[in-house]
Protein backbone atom coordinates (compact mmCIF):
# COMPACT_ATOMS: atom_id res chain seq x y z
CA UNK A 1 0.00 0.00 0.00
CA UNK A 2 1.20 3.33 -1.00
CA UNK A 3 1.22 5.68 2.15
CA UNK A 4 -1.52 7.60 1.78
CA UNK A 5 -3.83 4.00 1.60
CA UNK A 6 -2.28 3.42 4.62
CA UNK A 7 -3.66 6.34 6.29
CA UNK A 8 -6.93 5.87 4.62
CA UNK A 9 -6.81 2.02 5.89
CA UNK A 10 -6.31 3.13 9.35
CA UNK A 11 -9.12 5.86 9.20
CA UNK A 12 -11.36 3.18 7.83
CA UNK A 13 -10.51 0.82 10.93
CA UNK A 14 -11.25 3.71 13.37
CA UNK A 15 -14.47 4.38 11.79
CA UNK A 16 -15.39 0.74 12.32
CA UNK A 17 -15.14 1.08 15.85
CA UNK A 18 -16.49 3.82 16.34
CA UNK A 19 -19.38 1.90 14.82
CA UNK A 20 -19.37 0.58 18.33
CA UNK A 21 -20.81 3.64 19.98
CA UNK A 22 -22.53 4.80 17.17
CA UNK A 23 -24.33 2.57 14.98
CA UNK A 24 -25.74 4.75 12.90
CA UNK A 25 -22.69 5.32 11.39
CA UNK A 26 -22.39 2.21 9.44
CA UNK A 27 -23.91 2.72 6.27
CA UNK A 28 -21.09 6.01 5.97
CA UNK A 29 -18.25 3.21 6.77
CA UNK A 30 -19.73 1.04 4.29
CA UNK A 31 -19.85 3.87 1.65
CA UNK A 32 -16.29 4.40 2.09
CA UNK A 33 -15.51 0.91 2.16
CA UNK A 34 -17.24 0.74 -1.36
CA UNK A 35 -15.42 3.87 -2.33
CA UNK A 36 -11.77 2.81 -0.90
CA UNK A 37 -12.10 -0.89 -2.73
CA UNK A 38 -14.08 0.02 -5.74
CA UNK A 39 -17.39 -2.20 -4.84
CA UNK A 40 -20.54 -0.68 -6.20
CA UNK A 41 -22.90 -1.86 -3.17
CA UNK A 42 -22.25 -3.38 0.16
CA UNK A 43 -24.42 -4.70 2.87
CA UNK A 44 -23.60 -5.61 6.34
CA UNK A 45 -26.51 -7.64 8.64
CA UNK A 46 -26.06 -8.70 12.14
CA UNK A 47 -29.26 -10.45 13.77
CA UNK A 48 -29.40 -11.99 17.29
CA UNK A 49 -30.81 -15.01 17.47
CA UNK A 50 -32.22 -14.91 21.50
CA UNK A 51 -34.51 -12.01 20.28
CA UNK A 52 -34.85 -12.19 16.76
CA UNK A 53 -33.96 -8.24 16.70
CA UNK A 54 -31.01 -6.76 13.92
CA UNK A 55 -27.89 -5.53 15.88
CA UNK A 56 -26.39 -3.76 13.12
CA UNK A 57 -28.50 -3.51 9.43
CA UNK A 58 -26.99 -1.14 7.18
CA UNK A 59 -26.59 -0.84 3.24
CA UNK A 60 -24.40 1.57 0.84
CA UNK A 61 -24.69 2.39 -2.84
CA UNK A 62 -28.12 3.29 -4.79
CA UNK A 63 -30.89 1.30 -4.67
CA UNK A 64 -29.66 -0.78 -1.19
CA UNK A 65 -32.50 0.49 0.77
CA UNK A 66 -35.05 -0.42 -1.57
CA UNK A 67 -33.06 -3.79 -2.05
CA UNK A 68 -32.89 -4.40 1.49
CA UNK A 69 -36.56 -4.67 1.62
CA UNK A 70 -36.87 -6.27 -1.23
CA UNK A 71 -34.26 -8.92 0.42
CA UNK A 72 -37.20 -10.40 2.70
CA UNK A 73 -39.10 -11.85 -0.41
CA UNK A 74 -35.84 -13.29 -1.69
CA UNK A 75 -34.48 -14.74 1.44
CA UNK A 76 -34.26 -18.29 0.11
CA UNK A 77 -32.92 -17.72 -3.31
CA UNK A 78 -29.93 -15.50 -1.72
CA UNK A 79 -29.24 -18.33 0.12
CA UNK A 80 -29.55 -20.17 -2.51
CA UNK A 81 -26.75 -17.93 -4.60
CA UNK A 82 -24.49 -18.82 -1.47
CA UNK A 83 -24.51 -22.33 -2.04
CA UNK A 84 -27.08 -23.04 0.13
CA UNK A 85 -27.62 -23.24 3.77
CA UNK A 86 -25.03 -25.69 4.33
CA UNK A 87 -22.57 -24.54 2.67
CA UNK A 88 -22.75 -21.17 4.22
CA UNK A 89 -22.18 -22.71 7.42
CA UNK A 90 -19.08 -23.90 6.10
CA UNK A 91 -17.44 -20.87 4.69
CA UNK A 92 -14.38 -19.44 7.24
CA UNK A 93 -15.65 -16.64 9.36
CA UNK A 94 -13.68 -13.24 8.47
CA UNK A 95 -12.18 -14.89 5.03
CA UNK A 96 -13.92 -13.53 2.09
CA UNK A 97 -15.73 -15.93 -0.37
CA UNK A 98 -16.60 -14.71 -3.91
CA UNK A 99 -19.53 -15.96 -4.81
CA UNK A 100 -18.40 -17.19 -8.91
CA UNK A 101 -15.65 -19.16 -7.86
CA UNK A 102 -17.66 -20.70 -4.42
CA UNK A 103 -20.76 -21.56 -6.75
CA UNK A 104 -21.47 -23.34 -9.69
CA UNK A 105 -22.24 -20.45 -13.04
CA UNK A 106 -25.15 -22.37 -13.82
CA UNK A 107 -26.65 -22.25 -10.50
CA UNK A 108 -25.56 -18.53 -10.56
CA UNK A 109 -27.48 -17.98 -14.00
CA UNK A 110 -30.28 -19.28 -13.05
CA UNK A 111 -31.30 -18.27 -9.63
CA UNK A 112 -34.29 -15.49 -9.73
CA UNK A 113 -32.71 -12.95 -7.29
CA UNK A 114 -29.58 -12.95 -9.82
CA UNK A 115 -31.59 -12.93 -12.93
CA UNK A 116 -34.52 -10.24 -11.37
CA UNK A 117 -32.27 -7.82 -9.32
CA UNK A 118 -28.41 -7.97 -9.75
CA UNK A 119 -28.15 -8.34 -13.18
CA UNK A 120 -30.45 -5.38 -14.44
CA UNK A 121 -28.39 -3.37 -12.14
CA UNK A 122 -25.20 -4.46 -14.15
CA UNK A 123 -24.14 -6.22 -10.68
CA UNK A 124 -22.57 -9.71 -11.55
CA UNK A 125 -20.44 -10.62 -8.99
CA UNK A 126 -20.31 -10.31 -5.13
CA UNK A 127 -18.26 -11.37 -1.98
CA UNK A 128 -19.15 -12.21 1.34
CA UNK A 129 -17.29 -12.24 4.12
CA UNK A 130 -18.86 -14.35 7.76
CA UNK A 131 -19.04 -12.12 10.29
CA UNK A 132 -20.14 -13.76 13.25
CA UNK A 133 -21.88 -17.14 13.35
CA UNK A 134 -23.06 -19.01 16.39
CA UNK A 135 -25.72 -19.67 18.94
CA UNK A 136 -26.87 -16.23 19.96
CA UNK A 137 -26.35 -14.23 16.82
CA UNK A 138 -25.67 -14.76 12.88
CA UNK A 139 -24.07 -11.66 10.71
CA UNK A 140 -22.32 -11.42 7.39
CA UNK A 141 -21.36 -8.53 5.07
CA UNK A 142 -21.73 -8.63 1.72
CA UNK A 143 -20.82 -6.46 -1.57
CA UNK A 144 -21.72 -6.37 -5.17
CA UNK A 145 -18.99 -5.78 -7.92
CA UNK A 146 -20.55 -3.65 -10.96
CA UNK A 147 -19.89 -5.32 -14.21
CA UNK A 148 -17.60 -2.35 -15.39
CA UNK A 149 -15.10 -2.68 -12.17
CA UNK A 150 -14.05 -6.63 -14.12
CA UNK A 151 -13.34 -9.48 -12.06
CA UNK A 152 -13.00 -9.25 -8.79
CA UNK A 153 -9.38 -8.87 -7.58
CA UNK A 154 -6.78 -9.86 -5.25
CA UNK A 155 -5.98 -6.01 -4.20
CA UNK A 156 -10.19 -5.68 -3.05
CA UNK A 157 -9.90 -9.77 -1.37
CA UNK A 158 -6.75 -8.43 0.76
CA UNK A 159 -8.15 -5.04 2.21
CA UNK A 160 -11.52 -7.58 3.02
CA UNK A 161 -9.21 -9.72 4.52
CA UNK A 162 -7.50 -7.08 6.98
CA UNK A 163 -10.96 -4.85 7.92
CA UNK A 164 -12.57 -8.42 8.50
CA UNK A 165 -11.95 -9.02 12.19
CA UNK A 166 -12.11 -5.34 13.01
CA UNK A 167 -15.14 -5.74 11.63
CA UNK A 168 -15.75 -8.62 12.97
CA UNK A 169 -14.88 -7.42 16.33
CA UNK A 170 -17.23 -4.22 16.62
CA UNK A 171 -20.27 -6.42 15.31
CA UNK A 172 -19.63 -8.65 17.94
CA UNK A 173 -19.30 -6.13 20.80
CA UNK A 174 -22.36 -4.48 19.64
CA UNK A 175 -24.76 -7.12 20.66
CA UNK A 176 -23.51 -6.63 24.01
CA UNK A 177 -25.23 -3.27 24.22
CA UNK A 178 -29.21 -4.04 23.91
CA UNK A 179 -29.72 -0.73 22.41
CA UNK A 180 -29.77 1.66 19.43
CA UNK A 181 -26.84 4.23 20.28
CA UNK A 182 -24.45 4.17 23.29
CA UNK A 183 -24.13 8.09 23.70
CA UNK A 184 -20.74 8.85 24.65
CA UNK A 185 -21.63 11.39 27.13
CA UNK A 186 -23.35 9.00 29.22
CA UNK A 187 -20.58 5.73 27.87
CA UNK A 188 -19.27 5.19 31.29
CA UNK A 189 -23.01 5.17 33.08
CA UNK A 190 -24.11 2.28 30.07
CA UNK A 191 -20.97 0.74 30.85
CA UNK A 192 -22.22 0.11 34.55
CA UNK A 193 -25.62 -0.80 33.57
CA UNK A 194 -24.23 -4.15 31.25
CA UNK A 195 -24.64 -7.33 32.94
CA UNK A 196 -21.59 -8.42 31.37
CA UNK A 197 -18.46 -7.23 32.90
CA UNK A 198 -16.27 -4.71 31.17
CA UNK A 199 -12.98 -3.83 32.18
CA UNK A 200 -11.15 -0.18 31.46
CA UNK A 201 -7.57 -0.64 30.62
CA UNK A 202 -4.74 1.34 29.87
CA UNK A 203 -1.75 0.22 27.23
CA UNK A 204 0.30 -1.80 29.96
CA UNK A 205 -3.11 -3.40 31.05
CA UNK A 206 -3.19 -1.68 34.05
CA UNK A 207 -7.13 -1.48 35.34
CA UNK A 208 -8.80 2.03 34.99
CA UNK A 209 -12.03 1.55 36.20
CA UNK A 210 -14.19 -1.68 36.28
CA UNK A 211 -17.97 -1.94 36.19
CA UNK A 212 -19.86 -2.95 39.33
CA UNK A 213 -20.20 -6.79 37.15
CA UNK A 214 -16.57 -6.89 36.47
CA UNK A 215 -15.74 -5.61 39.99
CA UNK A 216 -17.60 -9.08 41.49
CA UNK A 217 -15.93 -10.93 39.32
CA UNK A 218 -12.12 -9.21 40.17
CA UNK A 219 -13.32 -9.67 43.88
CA UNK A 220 -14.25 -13.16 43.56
CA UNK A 221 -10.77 -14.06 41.40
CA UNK A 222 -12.72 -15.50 38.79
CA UNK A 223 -12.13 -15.75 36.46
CA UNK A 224 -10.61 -12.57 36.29
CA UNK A 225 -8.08 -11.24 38.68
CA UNK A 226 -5.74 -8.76 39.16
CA UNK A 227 -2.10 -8.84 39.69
CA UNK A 228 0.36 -6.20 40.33
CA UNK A 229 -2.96 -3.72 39.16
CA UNK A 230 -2.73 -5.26 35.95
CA UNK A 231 -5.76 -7.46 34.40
CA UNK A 232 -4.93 -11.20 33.80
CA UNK A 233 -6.46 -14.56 34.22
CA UNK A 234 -5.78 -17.37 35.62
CA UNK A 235 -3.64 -18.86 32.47
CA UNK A 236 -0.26 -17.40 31.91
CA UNK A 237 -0.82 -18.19 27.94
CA UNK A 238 -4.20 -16.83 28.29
CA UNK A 239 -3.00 -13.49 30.19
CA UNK A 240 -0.44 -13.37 27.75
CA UNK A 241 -2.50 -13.32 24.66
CA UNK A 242 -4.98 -10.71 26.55
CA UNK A 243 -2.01 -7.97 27.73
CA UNK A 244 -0.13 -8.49 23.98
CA UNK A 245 -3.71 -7.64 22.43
CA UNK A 246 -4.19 -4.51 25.07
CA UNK A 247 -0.94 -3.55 24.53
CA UNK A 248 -1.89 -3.52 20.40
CA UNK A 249 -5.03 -1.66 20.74
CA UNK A 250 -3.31 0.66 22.42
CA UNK A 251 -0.11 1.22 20.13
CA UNK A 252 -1.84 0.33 16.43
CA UNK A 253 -5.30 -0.55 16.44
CA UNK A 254 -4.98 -1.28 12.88
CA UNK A 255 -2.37 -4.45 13.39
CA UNK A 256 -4.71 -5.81 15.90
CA UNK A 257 -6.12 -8.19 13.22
CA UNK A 258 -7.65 -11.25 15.01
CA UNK A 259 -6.07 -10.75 18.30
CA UNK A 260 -8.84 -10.16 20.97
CA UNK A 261 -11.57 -11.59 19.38
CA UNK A 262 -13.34 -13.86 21.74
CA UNK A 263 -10.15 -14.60 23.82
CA UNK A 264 -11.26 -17.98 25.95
CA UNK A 265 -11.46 -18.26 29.51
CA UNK A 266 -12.97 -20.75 32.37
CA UNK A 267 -15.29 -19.86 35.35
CA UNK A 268 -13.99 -21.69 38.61
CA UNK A 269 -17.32 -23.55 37.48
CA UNK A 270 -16.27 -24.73 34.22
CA UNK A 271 -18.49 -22.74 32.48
CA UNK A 272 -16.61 -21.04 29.73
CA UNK A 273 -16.72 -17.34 29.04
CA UNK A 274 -15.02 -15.06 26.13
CA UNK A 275 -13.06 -11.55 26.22
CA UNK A 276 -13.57 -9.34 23.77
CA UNK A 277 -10.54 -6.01 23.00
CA UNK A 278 -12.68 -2.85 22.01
CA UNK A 279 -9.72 -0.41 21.30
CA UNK A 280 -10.86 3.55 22.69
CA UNK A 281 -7.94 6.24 22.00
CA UNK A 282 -8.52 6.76 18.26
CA UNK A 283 -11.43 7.60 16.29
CA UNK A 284 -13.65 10.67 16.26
CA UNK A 285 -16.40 9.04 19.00
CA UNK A 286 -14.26 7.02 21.27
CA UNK A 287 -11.30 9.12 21.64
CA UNK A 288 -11.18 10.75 25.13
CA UNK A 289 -14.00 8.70 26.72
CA UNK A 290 -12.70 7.44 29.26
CA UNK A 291 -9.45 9.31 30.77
CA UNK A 292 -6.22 6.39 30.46
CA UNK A 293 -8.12 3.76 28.93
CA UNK A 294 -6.48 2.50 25.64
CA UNK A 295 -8.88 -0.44 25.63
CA UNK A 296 -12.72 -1.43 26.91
CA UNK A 297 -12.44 -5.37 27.76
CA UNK A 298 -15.95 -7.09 27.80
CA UNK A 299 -16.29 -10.67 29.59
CA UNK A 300 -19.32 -12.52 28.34
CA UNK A 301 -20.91 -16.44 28.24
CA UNK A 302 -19.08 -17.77 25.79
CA UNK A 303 -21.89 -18.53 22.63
CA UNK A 304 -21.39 -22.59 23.27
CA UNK A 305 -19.61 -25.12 24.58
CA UNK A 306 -15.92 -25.71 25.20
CA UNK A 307 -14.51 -25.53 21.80
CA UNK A 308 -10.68 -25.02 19.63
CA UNK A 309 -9.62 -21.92 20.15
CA UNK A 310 -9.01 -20.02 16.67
CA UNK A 311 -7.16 -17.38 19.25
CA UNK A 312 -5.04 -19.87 20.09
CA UNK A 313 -4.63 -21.25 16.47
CA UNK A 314 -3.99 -17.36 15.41
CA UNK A 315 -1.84 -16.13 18.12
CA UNK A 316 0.37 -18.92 18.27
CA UNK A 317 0.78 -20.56 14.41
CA UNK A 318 -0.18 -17.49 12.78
CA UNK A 319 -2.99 -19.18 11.03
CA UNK A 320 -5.32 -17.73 8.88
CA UNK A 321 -9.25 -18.07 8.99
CA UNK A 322 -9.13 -20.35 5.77
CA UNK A 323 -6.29 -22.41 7.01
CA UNK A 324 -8.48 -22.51 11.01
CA UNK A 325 -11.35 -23.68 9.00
CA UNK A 326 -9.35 -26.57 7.17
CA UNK A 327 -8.12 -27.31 10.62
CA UNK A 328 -11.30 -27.57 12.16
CA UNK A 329 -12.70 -29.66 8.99
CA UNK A 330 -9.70 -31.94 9.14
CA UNK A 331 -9.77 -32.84 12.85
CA UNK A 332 -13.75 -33.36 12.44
CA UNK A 333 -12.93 -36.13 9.83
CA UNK A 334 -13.69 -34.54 6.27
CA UNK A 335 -11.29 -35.90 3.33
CA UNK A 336 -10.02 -32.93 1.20
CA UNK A 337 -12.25 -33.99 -1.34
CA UNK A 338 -15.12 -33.09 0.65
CA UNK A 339 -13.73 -29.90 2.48
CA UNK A 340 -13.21 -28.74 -0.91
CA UNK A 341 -16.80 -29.16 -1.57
CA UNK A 342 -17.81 -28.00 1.45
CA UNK A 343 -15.90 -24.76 1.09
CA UNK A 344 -16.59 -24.04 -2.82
CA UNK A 345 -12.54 -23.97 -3.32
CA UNK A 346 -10.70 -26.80 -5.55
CA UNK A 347 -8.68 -29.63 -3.71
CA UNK A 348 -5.09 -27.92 -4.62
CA UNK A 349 -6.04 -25.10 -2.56
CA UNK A 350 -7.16 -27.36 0.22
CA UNK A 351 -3.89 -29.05 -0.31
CA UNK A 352 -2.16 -25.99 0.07
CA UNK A 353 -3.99 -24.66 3.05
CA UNK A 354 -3.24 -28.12 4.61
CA UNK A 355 0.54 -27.88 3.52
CA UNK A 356 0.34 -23.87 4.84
CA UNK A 357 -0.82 -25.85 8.62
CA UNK A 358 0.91 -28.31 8.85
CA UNK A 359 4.53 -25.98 8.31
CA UNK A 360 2.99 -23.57 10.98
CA UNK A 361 1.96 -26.16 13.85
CA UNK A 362 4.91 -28.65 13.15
CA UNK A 363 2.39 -31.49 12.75
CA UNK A 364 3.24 -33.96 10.02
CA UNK A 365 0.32 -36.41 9.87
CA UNK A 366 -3.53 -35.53 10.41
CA UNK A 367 -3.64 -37.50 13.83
CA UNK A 368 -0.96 -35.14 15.20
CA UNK A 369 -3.81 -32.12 13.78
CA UNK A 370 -6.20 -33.72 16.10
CA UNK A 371 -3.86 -34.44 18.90
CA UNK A 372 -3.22 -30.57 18.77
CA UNK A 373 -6.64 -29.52 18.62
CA UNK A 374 -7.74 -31.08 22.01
CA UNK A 375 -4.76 -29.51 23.60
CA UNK A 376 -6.54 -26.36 22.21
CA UNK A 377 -9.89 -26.80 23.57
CA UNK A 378 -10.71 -24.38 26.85
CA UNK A 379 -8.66 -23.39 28.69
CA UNK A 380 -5.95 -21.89 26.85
């Protein structure tokens, strides 16, 4: 990236966030998304699944709103253009998918939302990238290349590929807050009122200020505790992982990437929970909210039960979410040939995404995969 891009990719990443605390804002970051990568329409949907209400719902480029409602009558043949339900559940979160190369043409050509909406408005191609997908909430975001851009390219798959777990990140927090806008005169007082518990903490992890549910649990020592007035856990790896992503939001919250996204942790109970890394000193809305705090740490249920963590998988081979996904696949018992059909991608780039793990982790037979996945499996 030429400098400038650079600048612009970091502005982008701070308008994500501040997505956080102002929702409303979304449909501007996707226009400039659009604008930055040369997409003609995007589209980014976050539903929870406990009350059937939209956390985030917003759509750039002309026509979207009308398209958006239009979506409802359609529902089945966008899945459809996906590669149906199944498949979908399939795809890596945070890795995008194009939708020609994931999906037969024919089944492309002839599916009714394709031939009835995208194609009179000279849209012919489209990638989506998995958001969030799991018990409590389901999200995706999705945009539309214009027939005059050509193919989609490598230089619009890599920026997707870096904004993806910001994104990913501030969808996620949001369905923490059970509300439209978090006002950030009155952040600190919602703060308090979550029943989750959200630490304040500076770039060396030192605690700022902790809600009156985070408070219980730092009294308590679980599963939370704090040492030397630092945050940490009860796992050295796991406190490890947590400080290095603090320590990142606080420094570049661009090159956080994947770190802090649903960082795993155990209740004295067993019952698993998640941390989440909201950076707070850049950006326009969450610069100067709270006095010292470089990062907002929220400590929720965890969406399910005790399973590989892809923080673990990230932080310590450096995998990607294709090459996690292929992991996960792998160690569940597909064959390549399957994975690949599973994923929409041929069998020589399963190969290689196998190859690409198996260098990282030092494994050198599928059995040692699975060995290393239940070593993975809460806690850290």
């Amino acid at each position: 990236m030429q400098q400038a891009s650079v600048e612009k990719f970091s502005d982008l990443i701070g308008g994500i966030y501040d997505c956080v605390i102002a929702p409303e804002r979304w449909a501007a970051t996707l226009d400039e998304i659009c604008t930055e990568f040369g997409f003609a329409t995007g589209a980014l949907s976050a539903a929870s699944l406990t009350n059937m209400k939209a956390v985030v719902n917003a759509v750039s480029g002309n026509d979207l709103t009308q398209m958006s409602q239009n979506a409802i009558g359609y529902g089945p043949d966008i899945i459809e253009l996906w590669g149906g339900a199944e498949r979908i559940q399939q795809y890596p979160l945070g890795e995008p998918i194009v939708q020609s190369q994931a999906v037969r043409q024919d089944i492309i050509s002839g599916n009714r939302y394709y031939r009835e909406w995208a194609v009179p408005k000279g849209l012919f191609d489209a990638v989506a990238v998995g958001l969030v997908r799991d018990r409590t909430i389901i999200g995706n975001a999705i945009f539309s290349q214009h027939e005059s851009a050509g193919p989609i390219g490598d230089t619009q798959l890599n920026g997707l590929r870096l904004l993806a777990p910001h994104i990913r990140r501030a969808v996620t927090i949001s369905n923490l807050f059970d509300m439209k806008t978090v006002e950030a005169a009155t952040f600190a007082a919602t703060v308090e009122a979550l029943t989750v518990g959200v630490v304040l903490a500076d770039g060396d992890s030192r605690i700022v200020h902790a809600n009156a549910a985070a408070t219980a649990m730092l009294e308590a020592g679980d599963p939370i505790v704090e040492r030397h007035g630092r945050i940490a856990v009860q796992s050295a790896t796991t406190t490890t992982s947590l400080q290095s992503a603090i320590a990142q939001a606080a420094k570049d919250e661009a090159a956080l990437g994947q770190k802090g996204i649903g960082i795993p942790i155990l209740r004295g109970s067993g019952d698993p929970l998640v941390i989440h890394v909201l950076p707070l000193r850049r950006g326009h809305m969450r610069a100067g909210l709270i006095q010292r705090a470089a990062a907002a740490l929220f400590v929720a249920s965890a969406s399910g039960p005790p399973q590989m963590s892809h923080v673990a998988l990230n932080q310590l081979y450096d995998l990607t979410p294709a090459e996690i996904r292929i992991f996960e696949l792998i160690c569940e018992g597909h064959t390549r040939d399957a994975i690949s059909g599973l994923l929409g991608v041929s069998v020589a780039t399963v190969k290689t995404h196998l190859f690409h793990v198996f260098e990282k982790t030092g494994c050198r037979r599928q059995v040692d995969l699975v060995r290393l996945a239940k070593s993975l499996t809460f806690p850290v």
